[in-house]
PDB file of N, CA and C in Angstrom:
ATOM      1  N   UNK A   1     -50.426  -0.384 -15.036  1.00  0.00           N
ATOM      2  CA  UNK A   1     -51.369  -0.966 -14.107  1.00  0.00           C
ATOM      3  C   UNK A   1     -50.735  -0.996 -12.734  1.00  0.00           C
ATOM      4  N   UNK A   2     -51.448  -0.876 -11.639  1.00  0.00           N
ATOM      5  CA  UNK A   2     -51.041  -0.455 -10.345  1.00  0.00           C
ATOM      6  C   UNK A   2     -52.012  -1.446  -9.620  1.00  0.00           C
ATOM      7  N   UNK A   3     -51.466  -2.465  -8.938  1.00  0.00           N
ATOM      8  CA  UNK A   3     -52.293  -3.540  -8.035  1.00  0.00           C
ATOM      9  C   UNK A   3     -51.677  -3.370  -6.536  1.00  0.00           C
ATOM     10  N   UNK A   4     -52.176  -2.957  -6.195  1.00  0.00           N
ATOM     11  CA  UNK A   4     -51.436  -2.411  -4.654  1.00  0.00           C
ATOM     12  C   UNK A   4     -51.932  -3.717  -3.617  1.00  0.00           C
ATOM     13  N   UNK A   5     -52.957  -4.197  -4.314  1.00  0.00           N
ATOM     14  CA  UNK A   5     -53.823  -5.253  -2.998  1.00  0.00           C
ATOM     15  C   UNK A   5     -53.979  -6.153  -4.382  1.00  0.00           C
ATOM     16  N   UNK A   6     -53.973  -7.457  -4.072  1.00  0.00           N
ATOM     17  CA  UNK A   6     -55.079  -8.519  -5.068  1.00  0.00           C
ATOM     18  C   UNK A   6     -55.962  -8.575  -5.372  1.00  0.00           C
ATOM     19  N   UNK A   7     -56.118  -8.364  -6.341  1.00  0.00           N
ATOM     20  CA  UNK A   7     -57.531  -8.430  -7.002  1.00  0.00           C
ATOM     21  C   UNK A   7     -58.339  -6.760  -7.783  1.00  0.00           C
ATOM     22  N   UNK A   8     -57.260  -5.767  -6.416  1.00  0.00           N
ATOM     23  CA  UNK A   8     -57.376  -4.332  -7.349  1.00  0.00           C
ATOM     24  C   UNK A   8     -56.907  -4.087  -8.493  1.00  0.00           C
ATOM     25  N   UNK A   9     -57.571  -3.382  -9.428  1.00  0.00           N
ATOM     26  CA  UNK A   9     -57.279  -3.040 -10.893  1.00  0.00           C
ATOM     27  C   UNK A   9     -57.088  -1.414 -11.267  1.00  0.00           C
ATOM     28  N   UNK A  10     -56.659  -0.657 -11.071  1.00  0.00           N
ATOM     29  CA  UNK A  10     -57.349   0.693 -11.249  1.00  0.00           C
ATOM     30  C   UNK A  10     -57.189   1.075 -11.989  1.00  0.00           C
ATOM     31  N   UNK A  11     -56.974   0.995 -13.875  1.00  0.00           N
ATOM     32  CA  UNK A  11     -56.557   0.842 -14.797  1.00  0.00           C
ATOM     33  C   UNK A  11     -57.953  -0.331 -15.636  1.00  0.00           C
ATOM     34  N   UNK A  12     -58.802  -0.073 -16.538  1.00  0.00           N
ATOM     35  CA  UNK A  12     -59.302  -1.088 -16.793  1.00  0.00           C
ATOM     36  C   UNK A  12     -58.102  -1.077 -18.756  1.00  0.00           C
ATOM     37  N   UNK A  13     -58.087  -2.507 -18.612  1.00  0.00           N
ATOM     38  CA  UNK A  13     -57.279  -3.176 -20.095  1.00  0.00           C
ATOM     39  C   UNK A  13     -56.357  -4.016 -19.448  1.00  0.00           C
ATOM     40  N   UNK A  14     -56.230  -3.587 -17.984  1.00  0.00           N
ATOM     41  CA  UNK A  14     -55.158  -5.020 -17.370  1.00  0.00           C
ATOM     42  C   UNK A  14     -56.017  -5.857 -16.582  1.00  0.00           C
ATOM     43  N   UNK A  15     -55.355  -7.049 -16.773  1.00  0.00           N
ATOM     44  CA  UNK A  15     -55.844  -8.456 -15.813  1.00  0.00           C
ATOM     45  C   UNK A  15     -54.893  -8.929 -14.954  1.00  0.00           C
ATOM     46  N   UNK A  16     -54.985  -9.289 -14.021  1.00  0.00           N
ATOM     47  CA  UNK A  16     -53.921  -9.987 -13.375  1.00  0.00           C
ATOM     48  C   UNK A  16     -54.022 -11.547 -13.708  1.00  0.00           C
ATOM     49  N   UNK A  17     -52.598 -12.732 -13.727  1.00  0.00           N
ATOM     50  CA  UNK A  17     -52.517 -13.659 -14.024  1.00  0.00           C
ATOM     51  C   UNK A  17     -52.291 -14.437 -12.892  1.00  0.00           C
ATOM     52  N   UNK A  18     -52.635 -15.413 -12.765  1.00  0.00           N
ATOM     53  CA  UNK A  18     -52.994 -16.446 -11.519  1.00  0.00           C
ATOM     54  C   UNK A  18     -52.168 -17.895 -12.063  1.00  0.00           C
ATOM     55  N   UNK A  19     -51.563 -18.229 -10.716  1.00  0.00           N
ATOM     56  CA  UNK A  19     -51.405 -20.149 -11.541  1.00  0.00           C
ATOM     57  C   UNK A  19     -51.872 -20.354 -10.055  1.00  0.00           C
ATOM     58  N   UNK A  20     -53.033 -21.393 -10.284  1.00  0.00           N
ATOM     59  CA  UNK A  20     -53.602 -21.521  -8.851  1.00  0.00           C
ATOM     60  C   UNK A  20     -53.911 -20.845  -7.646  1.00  0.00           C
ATOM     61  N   UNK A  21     -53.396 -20.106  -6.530  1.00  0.00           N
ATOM     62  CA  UNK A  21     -53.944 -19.510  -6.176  1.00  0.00           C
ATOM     63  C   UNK A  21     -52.668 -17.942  -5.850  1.00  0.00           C
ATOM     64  N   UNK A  22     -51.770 -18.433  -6.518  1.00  0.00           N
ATOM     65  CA  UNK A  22     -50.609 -16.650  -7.073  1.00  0.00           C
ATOM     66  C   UNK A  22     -50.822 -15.991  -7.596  1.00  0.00           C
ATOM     67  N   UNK A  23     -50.679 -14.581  -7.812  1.00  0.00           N
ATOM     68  CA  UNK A  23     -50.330 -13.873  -8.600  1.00  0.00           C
ATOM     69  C   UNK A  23     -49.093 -14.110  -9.348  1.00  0.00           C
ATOM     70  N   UNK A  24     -49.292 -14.828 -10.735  1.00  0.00           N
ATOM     71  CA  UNK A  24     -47.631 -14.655 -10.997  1.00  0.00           C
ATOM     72  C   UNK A  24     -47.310 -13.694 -12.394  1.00  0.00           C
ATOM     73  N   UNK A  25     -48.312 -12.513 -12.986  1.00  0.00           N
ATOM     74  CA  UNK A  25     -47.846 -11.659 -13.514  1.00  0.00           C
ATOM     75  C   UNK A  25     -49.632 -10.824 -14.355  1.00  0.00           C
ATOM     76  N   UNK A  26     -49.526 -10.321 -15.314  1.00  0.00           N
ATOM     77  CA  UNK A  26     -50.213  -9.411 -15.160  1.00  0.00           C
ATOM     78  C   UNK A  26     -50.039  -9.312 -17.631  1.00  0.00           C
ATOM     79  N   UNK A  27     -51.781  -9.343 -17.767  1.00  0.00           N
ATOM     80  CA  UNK A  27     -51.622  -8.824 -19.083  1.00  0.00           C
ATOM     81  C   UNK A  27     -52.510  -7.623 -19.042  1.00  0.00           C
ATOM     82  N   UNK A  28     -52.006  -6.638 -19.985  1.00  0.00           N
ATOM     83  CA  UNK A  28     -52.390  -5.419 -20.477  1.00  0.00           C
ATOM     84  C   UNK A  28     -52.506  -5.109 -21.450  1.00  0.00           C
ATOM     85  N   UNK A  29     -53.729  -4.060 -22.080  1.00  0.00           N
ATOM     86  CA  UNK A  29     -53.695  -4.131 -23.411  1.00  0.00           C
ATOM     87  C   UNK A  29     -54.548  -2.556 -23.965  1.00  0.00           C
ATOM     88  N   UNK A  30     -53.974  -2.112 -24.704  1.00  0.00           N
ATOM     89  CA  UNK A  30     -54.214  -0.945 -24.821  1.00  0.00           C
ATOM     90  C   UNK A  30     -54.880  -0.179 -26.667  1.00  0.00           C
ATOM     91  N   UNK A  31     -55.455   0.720 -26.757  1.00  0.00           N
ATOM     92  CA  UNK A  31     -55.898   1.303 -27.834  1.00  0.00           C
ATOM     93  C   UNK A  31     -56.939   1.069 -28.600  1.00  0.00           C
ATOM     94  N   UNK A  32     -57.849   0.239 -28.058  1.00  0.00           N
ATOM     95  CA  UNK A  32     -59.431   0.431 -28.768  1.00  0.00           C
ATOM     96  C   UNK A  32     -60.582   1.429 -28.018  1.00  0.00           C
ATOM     97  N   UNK A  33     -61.246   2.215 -28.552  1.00  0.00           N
ATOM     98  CA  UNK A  33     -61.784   2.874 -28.194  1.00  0.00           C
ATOM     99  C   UNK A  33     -62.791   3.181 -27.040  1.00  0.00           C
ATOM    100  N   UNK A  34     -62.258   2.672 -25.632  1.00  0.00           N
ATOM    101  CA  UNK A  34     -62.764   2.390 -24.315  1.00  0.00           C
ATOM    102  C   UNK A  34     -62.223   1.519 -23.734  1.00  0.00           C
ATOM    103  N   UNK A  35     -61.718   1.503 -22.405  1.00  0.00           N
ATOM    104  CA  UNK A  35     -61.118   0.851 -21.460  1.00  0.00           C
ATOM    105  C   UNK A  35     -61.889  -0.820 -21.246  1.00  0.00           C
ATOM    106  N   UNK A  36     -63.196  -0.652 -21.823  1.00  0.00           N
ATOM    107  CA  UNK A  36     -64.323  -1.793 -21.232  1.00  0.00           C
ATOM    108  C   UNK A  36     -63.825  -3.052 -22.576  1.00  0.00           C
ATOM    109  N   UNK A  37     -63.377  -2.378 -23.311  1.00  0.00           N
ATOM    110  CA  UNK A  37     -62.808  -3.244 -24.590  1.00  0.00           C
ATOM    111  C   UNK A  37     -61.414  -3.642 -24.587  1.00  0.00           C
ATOM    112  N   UNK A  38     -60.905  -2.859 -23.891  1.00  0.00           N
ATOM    113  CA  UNK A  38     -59.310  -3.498 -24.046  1.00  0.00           C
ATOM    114  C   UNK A  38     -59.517  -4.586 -22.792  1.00  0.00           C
ATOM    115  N   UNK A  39     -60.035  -4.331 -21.827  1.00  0.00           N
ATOM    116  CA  UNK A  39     -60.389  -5.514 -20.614  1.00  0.00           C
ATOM    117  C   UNK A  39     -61.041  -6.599 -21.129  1.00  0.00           C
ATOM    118  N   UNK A  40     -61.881  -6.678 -21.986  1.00  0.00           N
ATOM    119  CA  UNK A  40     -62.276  -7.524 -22.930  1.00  0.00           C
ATOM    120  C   UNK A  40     -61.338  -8.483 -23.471  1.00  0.00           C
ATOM    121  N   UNK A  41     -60.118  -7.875 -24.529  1.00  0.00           N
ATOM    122  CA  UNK A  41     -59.125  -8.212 -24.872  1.00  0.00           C
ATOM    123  C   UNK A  41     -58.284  -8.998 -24.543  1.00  0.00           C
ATOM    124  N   UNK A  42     -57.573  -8.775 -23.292  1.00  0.00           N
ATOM    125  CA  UNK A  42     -57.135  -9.150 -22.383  1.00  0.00           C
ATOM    126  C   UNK A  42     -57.806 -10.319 -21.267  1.00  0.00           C
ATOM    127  N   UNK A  43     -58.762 -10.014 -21.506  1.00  0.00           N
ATOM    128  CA  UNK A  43     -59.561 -11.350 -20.666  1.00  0.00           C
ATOM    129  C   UNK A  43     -59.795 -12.794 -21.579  1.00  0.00           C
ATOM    130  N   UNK A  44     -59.809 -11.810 -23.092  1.00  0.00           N
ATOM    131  CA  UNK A  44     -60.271 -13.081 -24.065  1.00  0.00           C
ATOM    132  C   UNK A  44     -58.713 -14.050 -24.465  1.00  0.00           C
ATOM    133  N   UNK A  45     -57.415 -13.186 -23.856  1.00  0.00           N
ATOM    134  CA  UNK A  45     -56.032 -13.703 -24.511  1.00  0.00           C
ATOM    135  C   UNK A  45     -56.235 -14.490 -23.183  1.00  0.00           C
ATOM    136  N   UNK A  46     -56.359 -14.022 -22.392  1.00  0.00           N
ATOM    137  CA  UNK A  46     -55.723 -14.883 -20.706  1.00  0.00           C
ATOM    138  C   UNK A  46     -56.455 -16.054 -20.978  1.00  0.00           C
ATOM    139  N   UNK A  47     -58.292 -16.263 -21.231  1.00  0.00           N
ATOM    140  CA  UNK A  47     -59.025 -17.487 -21.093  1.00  0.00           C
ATOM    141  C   UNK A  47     -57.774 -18.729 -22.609  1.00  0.00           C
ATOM    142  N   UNK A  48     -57.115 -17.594 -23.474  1.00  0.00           N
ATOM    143  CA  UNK A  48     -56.547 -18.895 -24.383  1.00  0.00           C
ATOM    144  C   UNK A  48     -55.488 -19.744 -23.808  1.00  0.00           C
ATOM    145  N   UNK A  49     -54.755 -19.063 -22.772  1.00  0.00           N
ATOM    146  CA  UNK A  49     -53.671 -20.011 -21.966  1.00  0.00           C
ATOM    147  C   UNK A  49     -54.031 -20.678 -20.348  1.00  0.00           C
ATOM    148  N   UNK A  50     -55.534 -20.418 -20.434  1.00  0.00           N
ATOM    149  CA  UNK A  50     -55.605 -20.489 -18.683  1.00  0.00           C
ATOM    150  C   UNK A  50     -55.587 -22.182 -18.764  1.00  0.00           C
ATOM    151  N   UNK A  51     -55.709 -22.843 -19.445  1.00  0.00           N
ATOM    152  CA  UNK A  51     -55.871 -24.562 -18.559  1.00  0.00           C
ATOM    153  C   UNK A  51     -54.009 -24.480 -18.631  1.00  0.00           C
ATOM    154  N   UNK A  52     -53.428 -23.679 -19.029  1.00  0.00           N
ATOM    155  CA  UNK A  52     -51.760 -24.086 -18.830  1.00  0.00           C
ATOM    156  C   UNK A  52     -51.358 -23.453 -17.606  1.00  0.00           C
ATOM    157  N   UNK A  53     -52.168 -22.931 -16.615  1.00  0.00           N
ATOM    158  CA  UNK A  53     -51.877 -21.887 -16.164  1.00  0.00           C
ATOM    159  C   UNK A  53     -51.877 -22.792 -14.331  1.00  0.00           C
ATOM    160  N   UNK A  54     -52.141 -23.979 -14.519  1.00  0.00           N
ATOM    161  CA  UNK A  54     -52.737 -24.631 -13.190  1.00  0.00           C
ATOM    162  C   UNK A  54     -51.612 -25.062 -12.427  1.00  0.00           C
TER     163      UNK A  54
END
């Protein structure tokens, strides 16, 4: 995954990770059959740690 600016993705299966208003790292996730599903993935792991994330 390549984030050159905040908030760019150009890669869909990665998310970027936030604690308030940082970037402080980045999940990725790879091998189900379309990019729109691994972003899925990855969005559904990030929402399990986001109230730790503040």
């Amino acid at each position: 995954m390549i984030c050159p600016r905040r908030g760019d993705n150009l890669l869909l299966g990665g998310v970027s990770v936030e604690a308030g208003d940082e970037v402080i790292g980045a999940v990725s996730v790879g091998g189900a059959p379309g990019g729109h599903l691994d972003e899925e993935c990855a969005n559904a792991s990030l929402a399990e740690v986001q109230a730790k994330l503040k």
